[in-house]
C-alpha atoms as a PDB file:
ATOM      1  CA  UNK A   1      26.210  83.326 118.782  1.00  0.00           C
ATOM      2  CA  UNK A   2      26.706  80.498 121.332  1.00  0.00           C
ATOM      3  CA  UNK A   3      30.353  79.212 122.509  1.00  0.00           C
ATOM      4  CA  UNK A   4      31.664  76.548 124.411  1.00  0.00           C
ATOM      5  CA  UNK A   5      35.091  75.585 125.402  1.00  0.00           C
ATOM      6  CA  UNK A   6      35.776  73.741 122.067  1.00  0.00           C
ATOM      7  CA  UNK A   7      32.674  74.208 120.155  1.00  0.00           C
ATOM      8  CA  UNK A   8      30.518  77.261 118.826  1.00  0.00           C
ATOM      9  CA  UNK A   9      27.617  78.479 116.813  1.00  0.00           C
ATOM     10  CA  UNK A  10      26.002  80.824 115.516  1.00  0.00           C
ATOM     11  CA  UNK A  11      22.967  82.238 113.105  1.00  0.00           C
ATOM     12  CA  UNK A  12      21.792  84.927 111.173  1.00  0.00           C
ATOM     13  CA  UNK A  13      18.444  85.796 109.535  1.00  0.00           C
ATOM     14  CA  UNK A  14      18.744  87.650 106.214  1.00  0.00           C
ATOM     15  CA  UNK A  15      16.521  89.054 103.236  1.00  0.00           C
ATOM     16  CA  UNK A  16      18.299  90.172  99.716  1.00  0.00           C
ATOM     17  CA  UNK A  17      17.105  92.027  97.118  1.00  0.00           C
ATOM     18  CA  UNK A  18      18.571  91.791  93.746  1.00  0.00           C
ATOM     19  CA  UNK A  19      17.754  93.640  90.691  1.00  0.00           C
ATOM     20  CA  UNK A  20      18.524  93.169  87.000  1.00  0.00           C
ATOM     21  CA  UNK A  21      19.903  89.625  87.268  1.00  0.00           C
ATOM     22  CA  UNK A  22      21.897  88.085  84.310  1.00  0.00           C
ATOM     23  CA  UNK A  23      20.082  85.227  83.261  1.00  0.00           C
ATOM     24  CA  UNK A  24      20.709  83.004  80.073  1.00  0.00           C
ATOM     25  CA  UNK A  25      17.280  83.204  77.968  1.00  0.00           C
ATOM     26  CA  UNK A  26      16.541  80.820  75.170  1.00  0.00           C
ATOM     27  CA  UNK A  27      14.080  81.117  72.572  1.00  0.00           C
ATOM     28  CA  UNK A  28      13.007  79.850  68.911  1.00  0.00           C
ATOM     29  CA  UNK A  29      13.895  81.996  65.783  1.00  0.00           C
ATOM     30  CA  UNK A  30      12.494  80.942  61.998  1.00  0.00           C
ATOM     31  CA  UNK A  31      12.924  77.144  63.369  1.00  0.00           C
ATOM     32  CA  UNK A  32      16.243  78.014  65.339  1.00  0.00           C
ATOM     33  CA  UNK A  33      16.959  77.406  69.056  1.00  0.00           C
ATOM     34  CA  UNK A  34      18.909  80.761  69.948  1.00  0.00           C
ATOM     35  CA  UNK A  35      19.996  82.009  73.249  1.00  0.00           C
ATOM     36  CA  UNK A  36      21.552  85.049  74.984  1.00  0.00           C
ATOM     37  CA  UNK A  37      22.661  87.072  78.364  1.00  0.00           C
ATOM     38  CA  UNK A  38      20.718  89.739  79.201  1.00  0.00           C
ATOM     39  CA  UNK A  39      19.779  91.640  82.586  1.00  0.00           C
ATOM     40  CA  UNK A  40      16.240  90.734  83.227  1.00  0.00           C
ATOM     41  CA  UNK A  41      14.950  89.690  86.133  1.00  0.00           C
ATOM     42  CA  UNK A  42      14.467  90.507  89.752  1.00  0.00           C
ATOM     43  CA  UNK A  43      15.214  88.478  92.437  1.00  0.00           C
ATOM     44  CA  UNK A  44      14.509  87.517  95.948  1.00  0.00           C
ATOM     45  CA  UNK A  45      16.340  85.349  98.747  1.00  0.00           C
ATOM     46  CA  UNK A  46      14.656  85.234 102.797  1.00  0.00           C
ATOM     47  CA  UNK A  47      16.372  82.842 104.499  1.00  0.00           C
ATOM     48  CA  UNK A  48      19.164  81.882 107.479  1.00  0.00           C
ATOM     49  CA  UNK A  49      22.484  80.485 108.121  1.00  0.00           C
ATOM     50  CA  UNK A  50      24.132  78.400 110.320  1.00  0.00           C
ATOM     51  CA  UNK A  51      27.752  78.352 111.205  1.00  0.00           C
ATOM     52  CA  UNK A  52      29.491  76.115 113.574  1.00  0.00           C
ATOM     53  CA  UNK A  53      33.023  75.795 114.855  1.00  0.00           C
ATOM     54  CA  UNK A  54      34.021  72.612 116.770  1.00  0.00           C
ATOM     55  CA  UNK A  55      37.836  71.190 117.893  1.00  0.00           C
ATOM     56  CA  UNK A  56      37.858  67.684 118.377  1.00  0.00           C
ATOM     57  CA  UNK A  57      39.749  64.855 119.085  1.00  0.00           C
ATOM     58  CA  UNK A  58      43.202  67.780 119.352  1.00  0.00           C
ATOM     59  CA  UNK A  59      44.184  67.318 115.912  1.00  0.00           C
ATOM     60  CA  UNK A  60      40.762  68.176 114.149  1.00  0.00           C
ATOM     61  CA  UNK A  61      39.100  71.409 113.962  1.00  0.00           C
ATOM     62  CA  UNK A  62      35.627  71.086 111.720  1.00  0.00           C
ATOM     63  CA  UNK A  63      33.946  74.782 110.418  1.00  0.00           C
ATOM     64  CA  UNK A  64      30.498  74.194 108.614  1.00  0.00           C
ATOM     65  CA  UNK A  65      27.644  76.123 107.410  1.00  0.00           C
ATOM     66  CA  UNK A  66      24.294  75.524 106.378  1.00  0.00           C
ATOM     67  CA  UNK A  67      22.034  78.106 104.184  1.00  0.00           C
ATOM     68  CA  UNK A  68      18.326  77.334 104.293  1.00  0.00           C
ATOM     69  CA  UNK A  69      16.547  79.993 102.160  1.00  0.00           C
ATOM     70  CA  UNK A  70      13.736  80.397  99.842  1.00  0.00           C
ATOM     71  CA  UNK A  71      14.520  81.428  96.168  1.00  0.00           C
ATOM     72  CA  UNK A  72      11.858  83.620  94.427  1.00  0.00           C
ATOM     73  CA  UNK A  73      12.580  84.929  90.949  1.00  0.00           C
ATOM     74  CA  UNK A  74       9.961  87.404  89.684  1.00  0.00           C
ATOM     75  CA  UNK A  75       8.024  87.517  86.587  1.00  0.00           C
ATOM     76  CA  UNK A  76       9.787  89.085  83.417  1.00  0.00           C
ATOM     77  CA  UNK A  77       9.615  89.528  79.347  1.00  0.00           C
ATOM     78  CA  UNK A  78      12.737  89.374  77.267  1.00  0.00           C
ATOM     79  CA  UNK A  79      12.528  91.556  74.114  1.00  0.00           C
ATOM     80  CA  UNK A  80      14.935  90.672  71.481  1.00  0.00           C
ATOM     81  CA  UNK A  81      16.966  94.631  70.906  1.00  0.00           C
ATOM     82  CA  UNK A  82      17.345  93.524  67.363  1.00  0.00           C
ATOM     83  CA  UNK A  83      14.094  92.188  66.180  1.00  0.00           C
ATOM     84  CA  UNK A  84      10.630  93.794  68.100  1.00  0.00           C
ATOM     85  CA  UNK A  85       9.010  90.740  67.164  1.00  0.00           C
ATOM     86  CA  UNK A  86      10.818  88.277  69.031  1.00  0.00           C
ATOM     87  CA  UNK A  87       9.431  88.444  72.555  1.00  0.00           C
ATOM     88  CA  UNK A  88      10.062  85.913  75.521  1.00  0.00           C
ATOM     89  CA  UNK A  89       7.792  85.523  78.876  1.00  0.00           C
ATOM     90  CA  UNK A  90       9.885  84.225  81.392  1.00  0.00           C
ATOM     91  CA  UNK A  91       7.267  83.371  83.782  1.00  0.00           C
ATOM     92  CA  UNK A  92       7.782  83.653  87.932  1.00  0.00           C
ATOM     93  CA  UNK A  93       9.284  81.084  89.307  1.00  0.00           C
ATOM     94  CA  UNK A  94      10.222  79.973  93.568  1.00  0.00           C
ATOM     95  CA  UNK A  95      11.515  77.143  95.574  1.00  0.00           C
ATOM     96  CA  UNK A  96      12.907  76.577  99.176  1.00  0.00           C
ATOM     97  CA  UNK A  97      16.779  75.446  98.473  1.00  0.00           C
ATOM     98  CA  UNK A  98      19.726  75.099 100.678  1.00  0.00           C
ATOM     99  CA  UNK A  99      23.455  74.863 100.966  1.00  0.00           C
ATOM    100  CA  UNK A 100      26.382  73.391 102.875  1.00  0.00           C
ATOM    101  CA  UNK A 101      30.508  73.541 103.121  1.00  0.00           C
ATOM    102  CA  UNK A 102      32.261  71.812 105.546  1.00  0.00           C
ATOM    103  CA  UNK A 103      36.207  72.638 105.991  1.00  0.00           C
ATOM    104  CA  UNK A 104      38.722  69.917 107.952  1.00  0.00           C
ATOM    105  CA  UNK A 105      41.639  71.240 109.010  1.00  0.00           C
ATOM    106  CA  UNK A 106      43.783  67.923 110.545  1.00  0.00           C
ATOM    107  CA  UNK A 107      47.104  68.444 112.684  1.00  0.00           C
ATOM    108  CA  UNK A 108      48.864  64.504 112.203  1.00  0.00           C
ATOM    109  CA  UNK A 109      51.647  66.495 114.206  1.00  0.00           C
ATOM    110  CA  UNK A 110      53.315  69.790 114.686  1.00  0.00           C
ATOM    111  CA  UNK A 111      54.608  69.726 110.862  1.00  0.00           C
ATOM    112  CA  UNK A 112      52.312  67.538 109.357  1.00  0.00           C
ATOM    113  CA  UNK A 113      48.760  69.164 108.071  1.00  0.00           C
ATOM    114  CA  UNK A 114      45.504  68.529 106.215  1.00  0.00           C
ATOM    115  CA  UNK A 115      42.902  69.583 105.056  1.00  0.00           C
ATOM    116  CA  UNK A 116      39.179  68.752 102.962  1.00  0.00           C
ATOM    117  CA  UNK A 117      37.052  70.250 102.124  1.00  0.00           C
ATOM    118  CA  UNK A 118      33.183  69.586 100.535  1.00  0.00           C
ATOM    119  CA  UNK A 119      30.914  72.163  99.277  1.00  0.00           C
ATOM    120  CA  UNK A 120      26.804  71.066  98.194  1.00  0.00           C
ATOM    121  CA  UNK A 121      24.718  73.096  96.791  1.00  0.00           C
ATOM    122  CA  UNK A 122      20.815  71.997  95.964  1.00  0.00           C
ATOM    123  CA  UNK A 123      18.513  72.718  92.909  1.00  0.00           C
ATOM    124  CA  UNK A 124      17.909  76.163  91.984  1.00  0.00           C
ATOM    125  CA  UNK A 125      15.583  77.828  89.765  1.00  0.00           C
ATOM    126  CA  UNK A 126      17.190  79.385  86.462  1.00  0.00           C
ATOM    127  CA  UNK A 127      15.403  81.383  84.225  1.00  0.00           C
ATOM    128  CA  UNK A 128      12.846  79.234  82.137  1.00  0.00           C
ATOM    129  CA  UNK A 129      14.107  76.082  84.418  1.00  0.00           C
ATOM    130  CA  UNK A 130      15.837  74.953  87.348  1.00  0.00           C
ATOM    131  CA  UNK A 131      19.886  74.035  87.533  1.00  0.00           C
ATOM    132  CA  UNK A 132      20.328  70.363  89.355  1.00  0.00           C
ATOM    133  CA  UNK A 133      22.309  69.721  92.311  1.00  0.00           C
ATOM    134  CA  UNK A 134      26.457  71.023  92.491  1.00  0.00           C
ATOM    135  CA  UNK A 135      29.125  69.697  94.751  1.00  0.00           C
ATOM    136  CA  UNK A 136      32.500  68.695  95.043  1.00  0.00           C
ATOM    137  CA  UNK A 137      35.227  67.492  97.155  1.00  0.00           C
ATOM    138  CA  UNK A 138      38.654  69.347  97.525  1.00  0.00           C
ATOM    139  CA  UNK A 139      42.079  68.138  99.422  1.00  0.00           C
ATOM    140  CA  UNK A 140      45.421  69.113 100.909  1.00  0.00           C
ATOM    141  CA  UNK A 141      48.267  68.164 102.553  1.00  0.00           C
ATOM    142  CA  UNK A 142      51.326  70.183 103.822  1.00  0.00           C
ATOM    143  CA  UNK A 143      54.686  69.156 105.264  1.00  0.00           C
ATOM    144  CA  UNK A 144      57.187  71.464 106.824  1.00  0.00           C
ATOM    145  CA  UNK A 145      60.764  70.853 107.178  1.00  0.00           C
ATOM    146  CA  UNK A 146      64.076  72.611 108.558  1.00  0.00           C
ATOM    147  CA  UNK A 147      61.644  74.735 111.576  1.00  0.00           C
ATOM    148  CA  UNK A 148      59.617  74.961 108.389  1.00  0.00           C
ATOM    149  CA  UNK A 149      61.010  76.785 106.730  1.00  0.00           C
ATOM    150  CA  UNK A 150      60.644  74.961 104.107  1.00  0.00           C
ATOM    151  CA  UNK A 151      57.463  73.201 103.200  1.00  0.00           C
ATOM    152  CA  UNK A 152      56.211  70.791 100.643  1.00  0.00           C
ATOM    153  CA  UNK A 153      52.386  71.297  99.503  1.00  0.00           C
ATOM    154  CA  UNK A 154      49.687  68.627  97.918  1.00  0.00           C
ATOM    155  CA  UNK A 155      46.348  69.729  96.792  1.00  0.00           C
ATOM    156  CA  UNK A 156      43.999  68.019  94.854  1.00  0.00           C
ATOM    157  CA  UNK A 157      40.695  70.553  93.164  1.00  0.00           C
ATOM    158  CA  UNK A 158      37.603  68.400  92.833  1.00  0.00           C
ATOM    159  CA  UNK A 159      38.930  64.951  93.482  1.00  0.00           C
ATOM    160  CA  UNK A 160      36.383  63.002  91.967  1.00  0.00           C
ATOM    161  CA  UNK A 161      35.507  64.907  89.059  1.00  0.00           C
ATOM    162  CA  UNK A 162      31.842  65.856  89.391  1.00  0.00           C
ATOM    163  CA  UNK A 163      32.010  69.518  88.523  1.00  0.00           C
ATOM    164  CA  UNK A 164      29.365  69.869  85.934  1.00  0.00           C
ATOM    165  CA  UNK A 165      26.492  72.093  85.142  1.00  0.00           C
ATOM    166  CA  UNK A 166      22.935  70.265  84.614  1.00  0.00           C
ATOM    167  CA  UNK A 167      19.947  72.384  83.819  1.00  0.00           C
ATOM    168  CA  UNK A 168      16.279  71.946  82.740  1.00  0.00           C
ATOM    169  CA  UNK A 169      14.874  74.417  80.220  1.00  0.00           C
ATOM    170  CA  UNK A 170      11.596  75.107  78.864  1.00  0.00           C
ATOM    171  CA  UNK A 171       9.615  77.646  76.538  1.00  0.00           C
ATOM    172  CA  UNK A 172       7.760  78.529  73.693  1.00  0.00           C
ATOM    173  CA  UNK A 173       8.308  75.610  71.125  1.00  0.00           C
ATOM    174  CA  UNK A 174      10.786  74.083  73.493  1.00  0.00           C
ATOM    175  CA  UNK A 175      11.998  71.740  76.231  1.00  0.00           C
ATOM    176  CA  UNK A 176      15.553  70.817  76.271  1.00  0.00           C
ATOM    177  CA  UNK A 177      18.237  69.128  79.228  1.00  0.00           C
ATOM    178  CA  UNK A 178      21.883  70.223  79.062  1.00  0.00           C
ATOM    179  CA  UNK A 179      24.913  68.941  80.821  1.00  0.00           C
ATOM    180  CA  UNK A 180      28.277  70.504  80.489  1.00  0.00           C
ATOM    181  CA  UNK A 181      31.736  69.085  82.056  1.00  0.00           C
ATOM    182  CA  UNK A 182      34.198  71.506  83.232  1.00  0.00           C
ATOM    183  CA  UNK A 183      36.786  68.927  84.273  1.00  0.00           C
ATOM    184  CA  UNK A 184      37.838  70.588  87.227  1.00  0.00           C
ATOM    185  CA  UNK A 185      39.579  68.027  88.331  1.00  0.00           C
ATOM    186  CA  UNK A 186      43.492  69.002  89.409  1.00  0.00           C
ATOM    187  CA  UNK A 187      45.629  67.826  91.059  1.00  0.00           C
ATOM    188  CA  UNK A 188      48.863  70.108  91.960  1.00  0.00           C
ATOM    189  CA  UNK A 189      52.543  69.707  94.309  1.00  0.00           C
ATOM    190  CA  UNK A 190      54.759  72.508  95.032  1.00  0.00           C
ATOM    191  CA  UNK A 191      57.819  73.586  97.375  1.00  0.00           C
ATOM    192  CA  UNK A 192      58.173  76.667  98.690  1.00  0.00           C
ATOM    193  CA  UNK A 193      61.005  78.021 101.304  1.00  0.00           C
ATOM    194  CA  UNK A 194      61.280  81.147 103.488  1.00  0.00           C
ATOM    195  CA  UNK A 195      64.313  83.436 103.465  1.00  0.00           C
ATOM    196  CA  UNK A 196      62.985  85.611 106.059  1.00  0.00           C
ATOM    197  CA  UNK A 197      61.698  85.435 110.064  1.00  0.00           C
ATOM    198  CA  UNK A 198      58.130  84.647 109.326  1.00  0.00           C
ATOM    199  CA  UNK A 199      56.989  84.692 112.711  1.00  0.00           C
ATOM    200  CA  UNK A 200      54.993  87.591 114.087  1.00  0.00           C
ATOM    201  CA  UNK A 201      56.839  90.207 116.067  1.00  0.00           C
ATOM    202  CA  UNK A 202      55.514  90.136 119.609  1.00  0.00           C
ATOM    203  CA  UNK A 203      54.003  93.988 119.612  1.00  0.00           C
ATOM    204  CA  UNK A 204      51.949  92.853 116.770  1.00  0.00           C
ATOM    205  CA  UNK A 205      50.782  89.698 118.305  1.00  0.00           C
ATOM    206  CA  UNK A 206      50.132  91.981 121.546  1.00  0.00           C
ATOM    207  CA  UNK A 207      48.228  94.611 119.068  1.00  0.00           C
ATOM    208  CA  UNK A 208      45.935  91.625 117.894  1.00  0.00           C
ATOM    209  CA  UNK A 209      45.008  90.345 121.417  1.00  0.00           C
ATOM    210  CA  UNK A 210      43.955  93.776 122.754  1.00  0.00           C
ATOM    211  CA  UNK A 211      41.627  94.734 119.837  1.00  0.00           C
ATOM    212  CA  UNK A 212      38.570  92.623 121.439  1.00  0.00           C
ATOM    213  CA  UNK A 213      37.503  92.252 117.691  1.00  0.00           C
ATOM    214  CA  UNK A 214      34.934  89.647 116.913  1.00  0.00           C
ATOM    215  CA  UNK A 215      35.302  87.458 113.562  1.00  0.00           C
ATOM    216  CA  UNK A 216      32.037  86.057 112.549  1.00  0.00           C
ATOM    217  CA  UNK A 217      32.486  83.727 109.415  1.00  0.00           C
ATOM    218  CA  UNK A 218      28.782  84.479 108.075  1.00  0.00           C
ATOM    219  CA  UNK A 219      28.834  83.013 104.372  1.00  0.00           C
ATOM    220  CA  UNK A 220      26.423  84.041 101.529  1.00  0.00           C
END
């Protein structure tokens, strides 16, 4: 980890192991496309992230991350539990892939806030295919009043409406595309007011400042 006065970074190498994936297998009975979850395969990711923290300009502070890793699911065959004769290879598949967020947090002034946020995520390999490209865009605004106490909130889930699922498929007998919309679009306002002294009592805040505890934001 590297910091500066209004800027930081830092990285981390992992490796993860994971067994008995779910996976969504498809395959052709008597003429018929059917398809099921099941735990079959074994996975690999090797890879490294990237997280940096910058302040700029007084009233924006920027956190983003990068994941650069390579994707290897192994090898695998699928037999049906309720007919020994139906039997699937799901052959080994790999790719190098990668990921990003970025979070905006925006101070307009001392009770006016906002905030975006963008998340991308590139093709990865599926069981029998690969799933295309993910991302989205989310927003949100705040506005305190009355030593905010009371505030007024604006948020608006995937803004332009591009959450969908897009995956290539192939197998014995078969090659199919799917897309399905989850119109995830929504857009939301609420009010909310505080009874209570919200504000941290000055042992805790004294607690907090003589831990010497380090917060690293390392995302999957």
């Amino acid at each position: 980890m590297k910091t500066w006065d209004n800027h930081s970074i830092s990285a981390s190498a992992y490796y993860r192991f994971t067994d008995n994936v779910i996976e969504d297998v498809r395959f052709i009975n008597a003429g018929v496309m059917e398809n099921t979850y099941m735990n079959i395969a074994k996975k690999e990711n090797t890879g490294m992230e990237f997280v940096a923290k910058n302040s700029l300009f007084k009233i924006l502070n920027l956190t983003s991350s990068v994941n650069l890793y390579y994707n290897k699911m192994n090898a695998t065959v699928y037999s049906n539990p309720y007919d020994s004769a139906i039997e699937t290879t799901i052959p080994s598949q790999s790719n190098f892939t990668w990921s990003a967020n970025i979070l905006a947090n925006l101070m307009f002034s001392k009770t006016f806030s906002g905030q975006i946020t963008g998340d991308y995520s590139a093709p990865t390999i599926i069981a029998q295919g690969i799933e295309a490209p993910e991302y989205s865009i989310n927003l949100g605004l705040r506005k305190t009043f009355l030593d905010r106490k009371l505030s007024l909130n604006f948020m608006a889930n995937d803004i332009f409406d591009m959450n969908r699922e897009r995956t290539t498929t192939s197998g014995t007998g078969f090659y199919q595309k799917s897309e399905s919309y989850f119109h995830g679009r929504m857009i939301g306002l609420s009010v909310s007011y505080n009874f209570g002294n919200m504000k941290p009592k000055q042992t805790d805040m004294k607690k907090k400042g003589s831990s010497g505890e380090m917060n690293m934001d390392m995302g999957e």
